[in-house]
PDB file of N, CA and C in Angstrom:
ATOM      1  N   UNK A   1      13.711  11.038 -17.882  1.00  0.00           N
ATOM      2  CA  UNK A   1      13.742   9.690 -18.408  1.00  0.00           C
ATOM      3  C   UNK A   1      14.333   8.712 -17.392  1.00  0.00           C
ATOM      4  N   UNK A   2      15.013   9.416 -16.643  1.00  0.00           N
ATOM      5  CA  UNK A   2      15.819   8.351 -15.471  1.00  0.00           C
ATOM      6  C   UNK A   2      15.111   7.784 -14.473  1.00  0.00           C
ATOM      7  N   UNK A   3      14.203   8.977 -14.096  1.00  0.00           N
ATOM      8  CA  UNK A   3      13.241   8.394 -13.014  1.00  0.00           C
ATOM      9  C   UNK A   3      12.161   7.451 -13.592  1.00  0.00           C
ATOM     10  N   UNK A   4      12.050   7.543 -14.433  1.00  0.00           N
ATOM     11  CA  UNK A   4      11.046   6.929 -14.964  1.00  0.00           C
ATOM     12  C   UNK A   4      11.318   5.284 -15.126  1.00  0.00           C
ATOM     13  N   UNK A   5      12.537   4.870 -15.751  1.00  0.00           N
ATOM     14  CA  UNK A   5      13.268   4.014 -15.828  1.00  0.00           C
ATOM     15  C   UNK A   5      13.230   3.543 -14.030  1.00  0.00           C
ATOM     16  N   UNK A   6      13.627   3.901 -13.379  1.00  0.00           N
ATOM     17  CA  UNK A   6      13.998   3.623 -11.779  1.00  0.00           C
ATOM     18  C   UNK A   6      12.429   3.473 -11.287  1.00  0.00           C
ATOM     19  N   UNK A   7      11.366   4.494 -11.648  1.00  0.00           N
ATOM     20  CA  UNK A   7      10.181   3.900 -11.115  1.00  0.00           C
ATOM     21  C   UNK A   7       9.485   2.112 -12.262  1.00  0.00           C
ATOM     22  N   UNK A   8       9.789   2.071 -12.853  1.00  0.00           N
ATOM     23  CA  UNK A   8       9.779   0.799 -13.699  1.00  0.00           C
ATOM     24  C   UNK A   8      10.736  -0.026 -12.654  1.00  0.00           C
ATOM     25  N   UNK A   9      11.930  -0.010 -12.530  1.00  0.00           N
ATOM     26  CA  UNK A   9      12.294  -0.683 -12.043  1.00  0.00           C
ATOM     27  C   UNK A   9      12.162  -1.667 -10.802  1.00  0.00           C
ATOM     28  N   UNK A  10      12.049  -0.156  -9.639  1.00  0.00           N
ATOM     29  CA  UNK A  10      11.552  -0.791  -8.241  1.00  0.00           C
ATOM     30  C   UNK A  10       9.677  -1.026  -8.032  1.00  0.00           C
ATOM     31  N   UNK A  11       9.190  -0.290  -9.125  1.00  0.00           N
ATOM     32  CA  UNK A  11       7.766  -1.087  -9.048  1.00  0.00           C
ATOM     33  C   UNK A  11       7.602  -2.311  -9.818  1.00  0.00           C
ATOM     34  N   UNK A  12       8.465  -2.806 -10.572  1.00  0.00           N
ATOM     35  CA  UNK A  12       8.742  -3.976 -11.092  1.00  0.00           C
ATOM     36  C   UNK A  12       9.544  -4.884 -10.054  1.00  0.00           C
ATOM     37  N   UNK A  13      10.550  -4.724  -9.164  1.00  0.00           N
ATOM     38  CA  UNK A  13      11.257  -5.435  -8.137  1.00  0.00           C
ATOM     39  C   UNK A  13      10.064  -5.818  -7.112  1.00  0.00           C
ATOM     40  N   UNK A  14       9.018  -4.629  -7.017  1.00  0.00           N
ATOM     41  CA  UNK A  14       8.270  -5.389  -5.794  1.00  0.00           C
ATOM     42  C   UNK A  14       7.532  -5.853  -5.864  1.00  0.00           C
ATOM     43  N   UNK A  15       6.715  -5.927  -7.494  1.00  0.00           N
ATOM     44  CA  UNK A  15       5.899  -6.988  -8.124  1.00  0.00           C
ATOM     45  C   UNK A  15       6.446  -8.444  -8.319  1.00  0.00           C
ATOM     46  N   UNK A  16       8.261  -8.753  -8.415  1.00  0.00           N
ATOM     47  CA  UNK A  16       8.435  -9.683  -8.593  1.00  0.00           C
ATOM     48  C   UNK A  16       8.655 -10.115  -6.921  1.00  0.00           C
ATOM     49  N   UNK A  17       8.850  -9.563  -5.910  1.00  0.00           N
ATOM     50  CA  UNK A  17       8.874 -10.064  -4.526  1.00  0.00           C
ATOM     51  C   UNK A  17       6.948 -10.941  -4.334  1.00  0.00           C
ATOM     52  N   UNK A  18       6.194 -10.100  -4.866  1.00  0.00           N
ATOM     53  CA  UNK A  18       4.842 -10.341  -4.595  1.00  0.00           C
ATOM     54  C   UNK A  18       5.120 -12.040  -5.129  1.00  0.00           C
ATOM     55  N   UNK A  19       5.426 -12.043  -6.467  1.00  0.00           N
ATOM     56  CA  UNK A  19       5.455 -13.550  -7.335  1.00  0.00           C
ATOM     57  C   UNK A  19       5.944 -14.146  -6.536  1.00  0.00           C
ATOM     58  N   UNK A  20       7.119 -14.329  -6.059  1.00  0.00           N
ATOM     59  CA  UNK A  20       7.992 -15.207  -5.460  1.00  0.00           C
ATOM     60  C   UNK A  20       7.190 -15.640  -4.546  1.00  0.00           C
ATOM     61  N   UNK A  21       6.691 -14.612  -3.679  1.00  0.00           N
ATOM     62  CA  UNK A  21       5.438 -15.180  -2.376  1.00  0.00           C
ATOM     63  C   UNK A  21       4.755 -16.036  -2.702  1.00  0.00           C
ATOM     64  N   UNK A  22       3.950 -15.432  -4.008  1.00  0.00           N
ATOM     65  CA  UNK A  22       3.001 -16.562  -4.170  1.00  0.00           C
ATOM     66  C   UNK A  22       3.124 -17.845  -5.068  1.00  0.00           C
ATOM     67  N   UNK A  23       4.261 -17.942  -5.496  1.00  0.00           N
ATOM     68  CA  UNK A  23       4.708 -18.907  -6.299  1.00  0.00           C
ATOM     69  C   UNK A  23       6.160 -20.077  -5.130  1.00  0.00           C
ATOM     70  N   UNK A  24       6.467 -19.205  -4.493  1.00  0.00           N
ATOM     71  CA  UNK A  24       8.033 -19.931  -4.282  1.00  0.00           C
ATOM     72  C   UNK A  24       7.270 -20.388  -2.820  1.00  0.00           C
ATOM     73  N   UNK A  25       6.444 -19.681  -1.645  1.00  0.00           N
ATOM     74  CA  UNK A  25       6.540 -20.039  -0.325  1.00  0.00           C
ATOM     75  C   UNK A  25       4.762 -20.382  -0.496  1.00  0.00           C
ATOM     76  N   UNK A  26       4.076 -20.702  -1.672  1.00  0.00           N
ATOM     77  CA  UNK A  26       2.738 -21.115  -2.058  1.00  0.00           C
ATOM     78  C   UNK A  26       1.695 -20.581  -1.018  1.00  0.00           C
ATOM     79  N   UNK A  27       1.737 -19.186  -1.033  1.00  0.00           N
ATOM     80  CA  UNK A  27       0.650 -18.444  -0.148  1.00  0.00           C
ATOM     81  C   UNK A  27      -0.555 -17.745  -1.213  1.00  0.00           C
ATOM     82  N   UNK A  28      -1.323 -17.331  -0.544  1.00  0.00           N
ATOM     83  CA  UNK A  28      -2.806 -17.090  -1.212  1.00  0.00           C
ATOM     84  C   UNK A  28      -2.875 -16.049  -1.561  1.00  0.00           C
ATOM     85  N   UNK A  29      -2.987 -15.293  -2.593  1.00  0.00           N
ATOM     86  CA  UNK A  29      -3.260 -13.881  -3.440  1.00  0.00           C
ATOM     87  C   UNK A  29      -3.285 -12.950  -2.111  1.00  0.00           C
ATOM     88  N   UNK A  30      -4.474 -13.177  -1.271  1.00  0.00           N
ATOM     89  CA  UNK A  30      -4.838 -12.518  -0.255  1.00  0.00           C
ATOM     90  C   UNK A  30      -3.288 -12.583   1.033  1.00  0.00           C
ATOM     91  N   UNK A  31      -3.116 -13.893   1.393  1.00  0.00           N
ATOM     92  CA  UNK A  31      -1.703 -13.610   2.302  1.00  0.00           C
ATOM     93  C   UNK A  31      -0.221 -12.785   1.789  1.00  0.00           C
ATOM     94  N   UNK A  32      -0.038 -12.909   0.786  1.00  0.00           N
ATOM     95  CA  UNK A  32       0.709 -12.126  -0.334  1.00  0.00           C
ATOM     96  C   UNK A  32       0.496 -10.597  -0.240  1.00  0.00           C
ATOM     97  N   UNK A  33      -0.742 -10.116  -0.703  1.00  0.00           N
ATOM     98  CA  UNK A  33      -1.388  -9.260  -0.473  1.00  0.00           C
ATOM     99  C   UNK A  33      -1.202  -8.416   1.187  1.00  0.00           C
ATOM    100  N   UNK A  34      -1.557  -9.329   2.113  1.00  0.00           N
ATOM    101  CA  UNK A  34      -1.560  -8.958   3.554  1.00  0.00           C
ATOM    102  C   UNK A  34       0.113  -8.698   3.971  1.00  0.00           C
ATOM    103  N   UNK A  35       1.076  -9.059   3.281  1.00  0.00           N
ATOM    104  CA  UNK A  35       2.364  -9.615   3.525  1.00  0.00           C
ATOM    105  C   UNK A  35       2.977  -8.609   3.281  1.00  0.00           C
ATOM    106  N   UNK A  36       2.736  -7.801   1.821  1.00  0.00           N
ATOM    107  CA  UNK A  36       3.278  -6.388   0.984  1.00  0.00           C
ATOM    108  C   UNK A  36       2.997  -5.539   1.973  1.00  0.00           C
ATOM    109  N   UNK A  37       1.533  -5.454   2.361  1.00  0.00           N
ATOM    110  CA  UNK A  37       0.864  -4.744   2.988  1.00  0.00           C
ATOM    111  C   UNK A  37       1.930  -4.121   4.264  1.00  0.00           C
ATOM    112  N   UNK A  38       1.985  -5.149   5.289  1.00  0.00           N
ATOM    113  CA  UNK A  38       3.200  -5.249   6.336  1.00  0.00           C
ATOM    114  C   UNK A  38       4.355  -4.728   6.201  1.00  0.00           C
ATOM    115  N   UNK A  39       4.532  -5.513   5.023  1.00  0.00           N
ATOM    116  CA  UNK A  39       6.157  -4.768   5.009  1.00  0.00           C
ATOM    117  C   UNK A  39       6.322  -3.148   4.544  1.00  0.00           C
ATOM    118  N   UNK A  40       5.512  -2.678   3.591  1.00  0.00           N
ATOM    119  CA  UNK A  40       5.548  -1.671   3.567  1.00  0.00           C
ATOM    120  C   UNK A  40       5.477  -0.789   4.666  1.00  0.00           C
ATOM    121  N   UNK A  41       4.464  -1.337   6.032  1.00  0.00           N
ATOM    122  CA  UNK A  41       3.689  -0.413   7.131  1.00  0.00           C
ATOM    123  C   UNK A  41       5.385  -0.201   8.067  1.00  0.00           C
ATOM    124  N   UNK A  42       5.895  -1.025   7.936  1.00  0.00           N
ATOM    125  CA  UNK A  42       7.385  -1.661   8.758  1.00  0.00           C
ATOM    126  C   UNK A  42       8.695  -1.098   7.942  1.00  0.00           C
ATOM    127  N   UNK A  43       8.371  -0.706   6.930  1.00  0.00           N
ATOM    128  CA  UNK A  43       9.551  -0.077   5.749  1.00  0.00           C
ATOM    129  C   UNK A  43       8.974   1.708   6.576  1.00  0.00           C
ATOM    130  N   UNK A  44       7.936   1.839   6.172  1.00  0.00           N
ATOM    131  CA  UNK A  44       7.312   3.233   6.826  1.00  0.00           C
ATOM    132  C   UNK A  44       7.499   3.756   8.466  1.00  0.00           C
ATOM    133  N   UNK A  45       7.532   2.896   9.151  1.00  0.00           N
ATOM    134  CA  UNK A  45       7.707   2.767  10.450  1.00  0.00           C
ATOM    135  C   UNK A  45       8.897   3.424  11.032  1.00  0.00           C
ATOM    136  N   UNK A  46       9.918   2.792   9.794  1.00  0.00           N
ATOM    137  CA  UNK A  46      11.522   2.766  10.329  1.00  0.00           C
ATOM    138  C   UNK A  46      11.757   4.217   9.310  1.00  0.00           C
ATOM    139  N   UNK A  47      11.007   4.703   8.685  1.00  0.00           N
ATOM    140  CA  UNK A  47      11.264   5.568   7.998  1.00  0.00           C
ATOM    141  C   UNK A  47      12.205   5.203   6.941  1.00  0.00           C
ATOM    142  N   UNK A  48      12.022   4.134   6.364  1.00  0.00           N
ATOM    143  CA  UNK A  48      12.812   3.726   4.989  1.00  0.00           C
ATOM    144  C   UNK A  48      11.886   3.877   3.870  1.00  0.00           C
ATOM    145  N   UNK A  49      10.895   3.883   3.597  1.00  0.00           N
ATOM    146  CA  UNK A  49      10.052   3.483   2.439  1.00  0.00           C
ATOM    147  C   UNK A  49      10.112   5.115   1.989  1.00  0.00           C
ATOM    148  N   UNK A  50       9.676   6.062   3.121  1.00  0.00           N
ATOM    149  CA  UNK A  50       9.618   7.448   2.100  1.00  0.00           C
ATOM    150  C   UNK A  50      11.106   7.835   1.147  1.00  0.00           C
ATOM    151  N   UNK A  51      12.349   7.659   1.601  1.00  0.00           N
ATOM    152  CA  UNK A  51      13.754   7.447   0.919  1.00  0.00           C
ATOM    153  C   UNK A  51      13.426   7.081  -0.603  1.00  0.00           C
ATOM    154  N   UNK A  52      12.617   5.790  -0.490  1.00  0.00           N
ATOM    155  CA  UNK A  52      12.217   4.956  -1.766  1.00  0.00           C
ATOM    156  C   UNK A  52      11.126   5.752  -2.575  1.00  0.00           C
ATOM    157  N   UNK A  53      10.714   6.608  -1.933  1.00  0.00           N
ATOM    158  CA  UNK A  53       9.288   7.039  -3.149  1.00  0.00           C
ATOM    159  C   UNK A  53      10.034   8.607  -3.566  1.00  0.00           C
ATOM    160  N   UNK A  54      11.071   9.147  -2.845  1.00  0.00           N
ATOM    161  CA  UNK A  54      11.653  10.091  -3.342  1.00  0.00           C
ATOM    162  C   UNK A  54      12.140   9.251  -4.715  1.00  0.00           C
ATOM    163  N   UNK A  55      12.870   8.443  -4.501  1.00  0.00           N
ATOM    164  CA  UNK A  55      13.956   7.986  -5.723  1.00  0.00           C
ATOM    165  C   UNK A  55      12.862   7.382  -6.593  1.00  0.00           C
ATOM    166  N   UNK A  56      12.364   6.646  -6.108  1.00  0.00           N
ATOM    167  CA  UNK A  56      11.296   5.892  -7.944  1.00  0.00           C
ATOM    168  C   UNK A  56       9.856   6.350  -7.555  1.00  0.00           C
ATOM    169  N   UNK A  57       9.694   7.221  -7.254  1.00  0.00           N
ATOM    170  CA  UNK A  57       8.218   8.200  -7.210  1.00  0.00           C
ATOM    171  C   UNK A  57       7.155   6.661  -7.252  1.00  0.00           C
ATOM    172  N   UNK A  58       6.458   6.695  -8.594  1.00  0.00           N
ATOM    173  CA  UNK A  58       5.451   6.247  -8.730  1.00  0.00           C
ATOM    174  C   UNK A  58       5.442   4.415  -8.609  1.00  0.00           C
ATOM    175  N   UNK A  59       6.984   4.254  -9.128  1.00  0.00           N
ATOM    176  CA  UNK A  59       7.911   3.028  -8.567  1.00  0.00           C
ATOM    177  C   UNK A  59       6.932   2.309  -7.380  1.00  0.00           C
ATOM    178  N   UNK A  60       7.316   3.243  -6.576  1.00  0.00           N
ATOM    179  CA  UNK A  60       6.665   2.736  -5.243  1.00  0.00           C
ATOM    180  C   UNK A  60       5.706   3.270  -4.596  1.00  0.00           C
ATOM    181  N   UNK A  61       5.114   4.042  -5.098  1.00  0.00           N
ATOM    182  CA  UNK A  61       3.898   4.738  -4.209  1.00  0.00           C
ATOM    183  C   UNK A  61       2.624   3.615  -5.302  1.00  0.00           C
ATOM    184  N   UNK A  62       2.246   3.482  -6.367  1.00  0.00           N
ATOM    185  CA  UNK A  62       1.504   2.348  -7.063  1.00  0.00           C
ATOM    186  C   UNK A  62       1.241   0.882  -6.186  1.00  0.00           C
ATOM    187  N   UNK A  63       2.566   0.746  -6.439  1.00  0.00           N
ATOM    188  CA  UNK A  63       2.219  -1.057  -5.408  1.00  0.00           C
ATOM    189  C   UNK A  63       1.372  -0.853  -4.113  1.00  0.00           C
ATOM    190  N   UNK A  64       1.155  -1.901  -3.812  1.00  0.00           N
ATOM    191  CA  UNK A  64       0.101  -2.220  -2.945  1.00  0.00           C
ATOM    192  C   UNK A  64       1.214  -1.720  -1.062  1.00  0.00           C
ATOM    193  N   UNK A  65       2.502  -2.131  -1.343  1.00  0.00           N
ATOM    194  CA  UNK A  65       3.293  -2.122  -0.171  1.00  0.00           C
ATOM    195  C   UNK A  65       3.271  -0.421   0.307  1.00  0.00           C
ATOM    196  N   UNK A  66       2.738   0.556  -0.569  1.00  0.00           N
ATOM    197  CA  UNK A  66       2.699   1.975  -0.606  1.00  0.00           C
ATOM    198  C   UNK A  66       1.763   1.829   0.576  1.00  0.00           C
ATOM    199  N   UNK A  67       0.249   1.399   0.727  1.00  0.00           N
ATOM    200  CA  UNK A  67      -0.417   1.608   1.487  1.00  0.00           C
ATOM    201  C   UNK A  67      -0.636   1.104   2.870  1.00  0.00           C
ATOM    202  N   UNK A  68       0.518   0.457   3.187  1.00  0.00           N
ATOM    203  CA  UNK A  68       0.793  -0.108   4.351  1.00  0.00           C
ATOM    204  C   UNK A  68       1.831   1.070   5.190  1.00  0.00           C
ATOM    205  N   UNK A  69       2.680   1.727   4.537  1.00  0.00           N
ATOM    206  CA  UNK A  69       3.463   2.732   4.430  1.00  0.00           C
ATOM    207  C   UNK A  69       2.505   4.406   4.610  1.00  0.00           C
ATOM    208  N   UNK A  70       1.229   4.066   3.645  1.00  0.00           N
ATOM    209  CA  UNK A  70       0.075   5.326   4.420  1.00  0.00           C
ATOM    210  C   UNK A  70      -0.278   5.396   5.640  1.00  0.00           C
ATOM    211  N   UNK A  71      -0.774   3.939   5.779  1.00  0.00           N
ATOM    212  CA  UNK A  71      -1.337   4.084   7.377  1.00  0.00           C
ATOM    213  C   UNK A  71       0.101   4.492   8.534  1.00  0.00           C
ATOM    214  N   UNK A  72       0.624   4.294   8.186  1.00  0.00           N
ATOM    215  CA  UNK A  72       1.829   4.064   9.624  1.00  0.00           C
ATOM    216  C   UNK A  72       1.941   5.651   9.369  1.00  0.00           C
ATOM    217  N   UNK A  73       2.492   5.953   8.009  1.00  0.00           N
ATOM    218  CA  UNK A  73       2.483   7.892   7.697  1.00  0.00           C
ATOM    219  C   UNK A  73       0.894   8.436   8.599  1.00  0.00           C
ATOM    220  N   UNK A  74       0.221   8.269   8.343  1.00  0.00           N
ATOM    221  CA  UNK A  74      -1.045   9.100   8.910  1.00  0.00           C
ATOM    222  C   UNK A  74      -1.143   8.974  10.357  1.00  0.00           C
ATOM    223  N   UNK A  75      -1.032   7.098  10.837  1.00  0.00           N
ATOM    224  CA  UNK A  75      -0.890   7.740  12.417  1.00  0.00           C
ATOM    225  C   UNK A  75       0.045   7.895  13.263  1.00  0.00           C
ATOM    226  N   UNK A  76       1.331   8.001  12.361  1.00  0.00           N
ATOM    227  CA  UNK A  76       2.167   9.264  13.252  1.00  0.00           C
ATOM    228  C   UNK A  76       2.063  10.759  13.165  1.00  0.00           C
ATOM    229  N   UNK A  77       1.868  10.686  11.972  1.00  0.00           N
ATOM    230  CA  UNK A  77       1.356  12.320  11.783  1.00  0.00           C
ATOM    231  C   UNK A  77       0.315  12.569  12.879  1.00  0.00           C
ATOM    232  N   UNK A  78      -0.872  12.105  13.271  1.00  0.00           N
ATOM    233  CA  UNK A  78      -1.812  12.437  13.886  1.00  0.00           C
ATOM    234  C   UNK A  78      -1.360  12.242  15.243  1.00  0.00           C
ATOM    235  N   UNK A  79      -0.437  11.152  15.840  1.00  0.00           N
ATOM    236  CA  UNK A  79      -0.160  10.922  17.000  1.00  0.00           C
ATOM    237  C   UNK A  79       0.506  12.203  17.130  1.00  0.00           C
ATOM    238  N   UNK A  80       1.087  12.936  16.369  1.00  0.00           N
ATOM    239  CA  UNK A  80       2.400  13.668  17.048  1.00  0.00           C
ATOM    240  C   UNK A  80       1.518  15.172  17.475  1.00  0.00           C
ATOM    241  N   UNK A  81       0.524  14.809  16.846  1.00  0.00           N
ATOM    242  CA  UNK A  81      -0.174  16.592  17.053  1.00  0.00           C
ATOM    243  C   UNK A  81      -1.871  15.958  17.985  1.00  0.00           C
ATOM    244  N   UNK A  82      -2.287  14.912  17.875  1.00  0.00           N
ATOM    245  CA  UNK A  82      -3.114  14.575  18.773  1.00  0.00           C
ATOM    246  C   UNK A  82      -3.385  13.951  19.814  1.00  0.00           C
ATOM    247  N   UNK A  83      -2.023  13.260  20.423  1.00  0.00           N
ATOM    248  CA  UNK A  83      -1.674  11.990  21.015  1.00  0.00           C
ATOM    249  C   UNK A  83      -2.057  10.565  20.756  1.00  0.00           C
ATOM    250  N   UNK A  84      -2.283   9.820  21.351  1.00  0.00           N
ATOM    251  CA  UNK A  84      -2.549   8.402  21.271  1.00  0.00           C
ATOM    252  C   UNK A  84      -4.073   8.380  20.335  1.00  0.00           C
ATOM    253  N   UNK A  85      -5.081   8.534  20.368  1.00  0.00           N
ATOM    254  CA  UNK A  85      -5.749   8.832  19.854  1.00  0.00           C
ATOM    255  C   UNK A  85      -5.984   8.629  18.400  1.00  0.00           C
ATOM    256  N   UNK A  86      -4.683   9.771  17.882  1.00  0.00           N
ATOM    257  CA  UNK A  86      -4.421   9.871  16.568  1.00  0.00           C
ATOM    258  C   UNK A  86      -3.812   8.995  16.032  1.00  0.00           C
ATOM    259  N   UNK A  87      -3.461   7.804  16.542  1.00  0.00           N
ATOM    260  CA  UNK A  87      -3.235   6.803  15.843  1.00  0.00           C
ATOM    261  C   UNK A  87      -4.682   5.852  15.107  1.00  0.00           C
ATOM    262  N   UNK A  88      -5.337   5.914  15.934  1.00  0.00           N
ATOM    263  CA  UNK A  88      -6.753   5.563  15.351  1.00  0.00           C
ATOM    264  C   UNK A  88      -7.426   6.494  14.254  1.00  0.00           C
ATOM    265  N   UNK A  89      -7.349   7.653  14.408  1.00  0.00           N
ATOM    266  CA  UNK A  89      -7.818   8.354  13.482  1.00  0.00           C
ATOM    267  C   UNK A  89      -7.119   8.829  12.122  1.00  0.00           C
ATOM    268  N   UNK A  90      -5.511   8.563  12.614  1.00  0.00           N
ATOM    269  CA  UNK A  90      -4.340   9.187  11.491  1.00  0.00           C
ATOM    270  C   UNK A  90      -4.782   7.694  10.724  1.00  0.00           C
ATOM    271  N   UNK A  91      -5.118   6.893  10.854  1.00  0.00           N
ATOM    272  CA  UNK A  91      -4.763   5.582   9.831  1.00  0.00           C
ATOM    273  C   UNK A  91      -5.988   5.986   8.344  1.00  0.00           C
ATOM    274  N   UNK A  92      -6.818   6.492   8.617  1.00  0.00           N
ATOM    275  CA  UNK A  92      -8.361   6.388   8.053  1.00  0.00           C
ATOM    276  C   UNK A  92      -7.812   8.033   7.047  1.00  0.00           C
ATOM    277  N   UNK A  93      -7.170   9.084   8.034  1.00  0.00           N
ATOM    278  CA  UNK A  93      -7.381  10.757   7.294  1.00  0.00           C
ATOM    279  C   UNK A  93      -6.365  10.405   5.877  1.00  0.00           C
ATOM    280  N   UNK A  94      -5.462   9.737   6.086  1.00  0.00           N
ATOM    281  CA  UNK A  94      -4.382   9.787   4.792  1.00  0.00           C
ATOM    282  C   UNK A  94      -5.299   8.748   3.683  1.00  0.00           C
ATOM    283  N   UNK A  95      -5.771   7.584   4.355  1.00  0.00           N
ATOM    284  CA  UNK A  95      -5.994   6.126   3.293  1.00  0.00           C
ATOM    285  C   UNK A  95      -7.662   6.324   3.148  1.00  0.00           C
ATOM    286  N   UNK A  96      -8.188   7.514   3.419  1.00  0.00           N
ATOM    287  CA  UNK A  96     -10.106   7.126   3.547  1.00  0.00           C
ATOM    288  C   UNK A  96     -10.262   7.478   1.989  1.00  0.00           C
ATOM    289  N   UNK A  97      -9.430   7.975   1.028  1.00  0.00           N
ATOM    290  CA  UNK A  97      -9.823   8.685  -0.366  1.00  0.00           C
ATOM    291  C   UNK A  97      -9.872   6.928  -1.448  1.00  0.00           C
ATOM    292  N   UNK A  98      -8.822   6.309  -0.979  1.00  0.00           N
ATOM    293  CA  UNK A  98      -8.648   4.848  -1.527  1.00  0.00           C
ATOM    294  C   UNK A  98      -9.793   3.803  -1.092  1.00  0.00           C
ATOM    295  N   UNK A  99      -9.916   3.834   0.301  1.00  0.00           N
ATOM    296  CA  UNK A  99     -10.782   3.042   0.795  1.00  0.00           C
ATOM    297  C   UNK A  99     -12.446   3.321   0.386  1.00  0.00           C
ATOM    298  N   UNK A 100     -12.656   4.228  -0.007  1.00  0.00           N
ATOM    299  CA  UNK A 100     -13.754   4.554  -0.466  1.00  0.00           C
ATOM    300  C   UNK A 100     -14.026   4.065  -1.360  1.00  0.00           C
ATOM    301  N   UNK A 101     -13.050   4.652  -2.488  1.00  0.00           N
ATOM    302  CA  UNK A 101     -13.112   4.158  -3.894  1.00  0.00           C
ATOM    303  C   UNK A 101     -13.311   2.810  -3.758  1.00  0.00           C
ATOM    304  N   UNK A 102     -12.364   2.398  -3.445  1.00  0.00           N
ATOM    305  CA  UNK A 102     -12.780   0.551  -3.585  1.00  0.00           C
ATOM    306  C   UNK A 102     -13.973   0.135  -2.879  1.00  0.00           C
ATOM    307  N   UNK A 103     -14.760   1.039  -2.557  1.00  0.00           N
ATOM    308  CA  UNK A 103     -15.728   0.250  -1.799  1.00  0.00           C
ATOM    309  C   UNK A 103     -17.015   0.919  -2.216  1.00  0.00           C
ATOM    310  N   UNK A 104     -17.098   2.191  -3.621  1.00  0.00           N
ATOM    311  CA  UNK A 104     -17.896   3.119  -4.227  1.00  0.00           C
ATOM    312  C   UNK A 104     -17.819   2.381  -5.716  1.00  0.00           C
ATOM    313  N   UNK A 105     -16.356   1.824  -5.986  1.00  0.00           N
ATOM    314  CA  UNK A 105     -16.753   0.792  -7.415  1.00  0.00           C
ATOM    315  C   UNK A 105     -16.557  -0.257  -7.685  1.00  0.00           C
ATOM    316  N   UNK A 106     -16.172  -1.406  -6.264  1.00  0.00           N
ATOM    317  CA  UNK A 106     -16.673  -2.854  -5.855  1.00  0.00           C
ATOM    318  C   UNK A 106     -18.429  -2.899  -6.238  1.00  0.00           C
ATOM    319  N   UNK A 107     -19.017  -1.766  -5.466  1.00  0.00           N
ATOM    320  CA  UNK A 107     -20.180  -2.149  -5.669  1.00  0.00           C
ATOM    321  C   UNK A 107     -20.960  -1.777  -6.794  1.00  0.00           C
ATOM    322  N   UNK A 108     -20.381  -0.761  -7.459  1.00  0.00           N
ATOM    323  CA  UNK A 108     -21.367  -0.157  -8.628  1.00  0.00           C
ATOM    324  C   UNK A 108     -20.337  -1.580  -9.695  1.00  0.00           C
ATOM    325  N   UNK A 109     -19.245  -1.931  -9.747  1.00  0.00           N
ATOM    326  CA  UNK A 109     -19.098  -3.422 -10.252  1.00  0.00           C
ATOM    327  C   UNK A 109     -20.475  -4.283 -10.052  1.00  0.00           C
ATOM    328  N   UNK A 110     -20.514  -4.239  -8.767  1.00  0.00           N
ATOM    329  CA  UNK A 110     -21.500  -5.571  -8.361  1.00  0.00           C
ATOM    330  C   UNK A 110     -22.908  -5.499  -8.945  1.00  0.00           C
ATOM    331  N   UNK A 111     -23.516  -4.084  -9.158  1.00  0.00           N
ATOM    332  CA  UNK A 111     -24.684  -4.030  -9.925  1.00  0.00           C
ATOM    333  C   UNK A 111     -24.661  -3.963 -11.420  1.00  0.00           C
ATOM    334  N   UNK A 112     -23.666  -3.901 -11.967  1.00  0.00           N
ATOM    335  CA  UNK A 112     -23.243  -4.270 -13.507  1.00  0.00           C
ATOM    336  C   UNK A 112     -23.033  -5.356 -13.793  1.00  0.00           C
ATOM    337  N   UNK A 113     -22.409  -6.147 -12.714  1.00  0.00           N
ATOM    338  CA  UNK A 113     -21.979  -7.312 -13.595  1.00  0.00           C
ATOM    339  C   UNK A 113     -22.444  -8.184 -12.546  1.00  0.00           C
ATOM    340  N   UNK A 114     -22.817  -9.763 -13.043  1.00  0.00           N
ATOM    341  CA  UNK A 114     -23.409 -10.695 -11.921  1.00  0.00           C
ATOM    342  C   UNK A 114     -22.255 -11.549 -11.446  1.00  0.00           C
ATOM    343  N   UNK A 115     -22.410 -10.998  -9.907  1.00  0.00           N
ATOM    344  CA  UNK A 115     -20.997 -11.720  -9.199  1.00  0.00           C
ATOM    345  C   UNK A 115     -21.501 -13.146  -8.657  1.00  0.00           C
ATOM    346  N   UNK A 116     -20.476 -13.458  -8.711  1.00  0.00           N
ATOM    347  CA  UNK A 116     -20.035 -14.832  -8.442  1.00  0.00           C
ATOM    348  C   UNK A 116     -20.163 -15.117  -6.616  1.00  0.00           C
ATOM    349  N   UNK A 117     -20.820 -15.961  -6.235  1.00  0.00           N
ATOM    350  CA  UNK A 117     -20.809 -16.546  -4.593  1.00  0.00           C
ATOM    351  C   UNK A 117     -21.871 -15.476  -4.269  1.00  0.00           C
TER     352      UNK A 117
END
């Protein structure tokens, strides 16, 4: 019950960081978006963000700042066993199961429903 409470919590803390962005410093869904993105890749970098998904699990692996935190995880993993290289390829082996999806039911969206532009 505790963790559960604590993943509510800090996936609720970084939903309200997202608001503030886009409400307090008036940036665009998408720069907001790009912004989580970063900081997570830079929380991951320094090796702080995995600390955080031990303690509120789903807390923080859900938000969007999780997958900024994948890529940087995948191409060090790959750098360390493939060299330089594997930074190009580590970004895609951890995040290609997500990136798909969004891009396997963006479009089966797009033939269901009539999009807009």
């Amino acid at each position: 019950m505790e963790k559960l409470l604590w993943a509510f919590i800090i996936g609720g803390l970084i939903c309200v960081i997202g608001q503030l962005l886009l409400d307090g410093l008036k940036l665009t869904p998408a720069h907001t978006t790009c912004t989580l993105v970063v900081a997570g890749a830079i929380l991951g970098g320094f090796g702080l963000y995995e600390p955080l998904v031990k303690f509120a699990g789903a807390g923080a692996t859900v938000p969007i700042s999780s997958f900024g935190n994948s890529l940087v995880k995948g191409a060090l993993q790959e750098y360390e066993s493939t060299g330089p290289i594997g930074v190009l390829t580590g970004i895609f082996q951890i995040t290609s199961g997500g990136i798909s999806s969004a891009i396997i039911f963006g479009f089966i969206g797009a033939l269901i429903f009539k999009p807009k532009g």
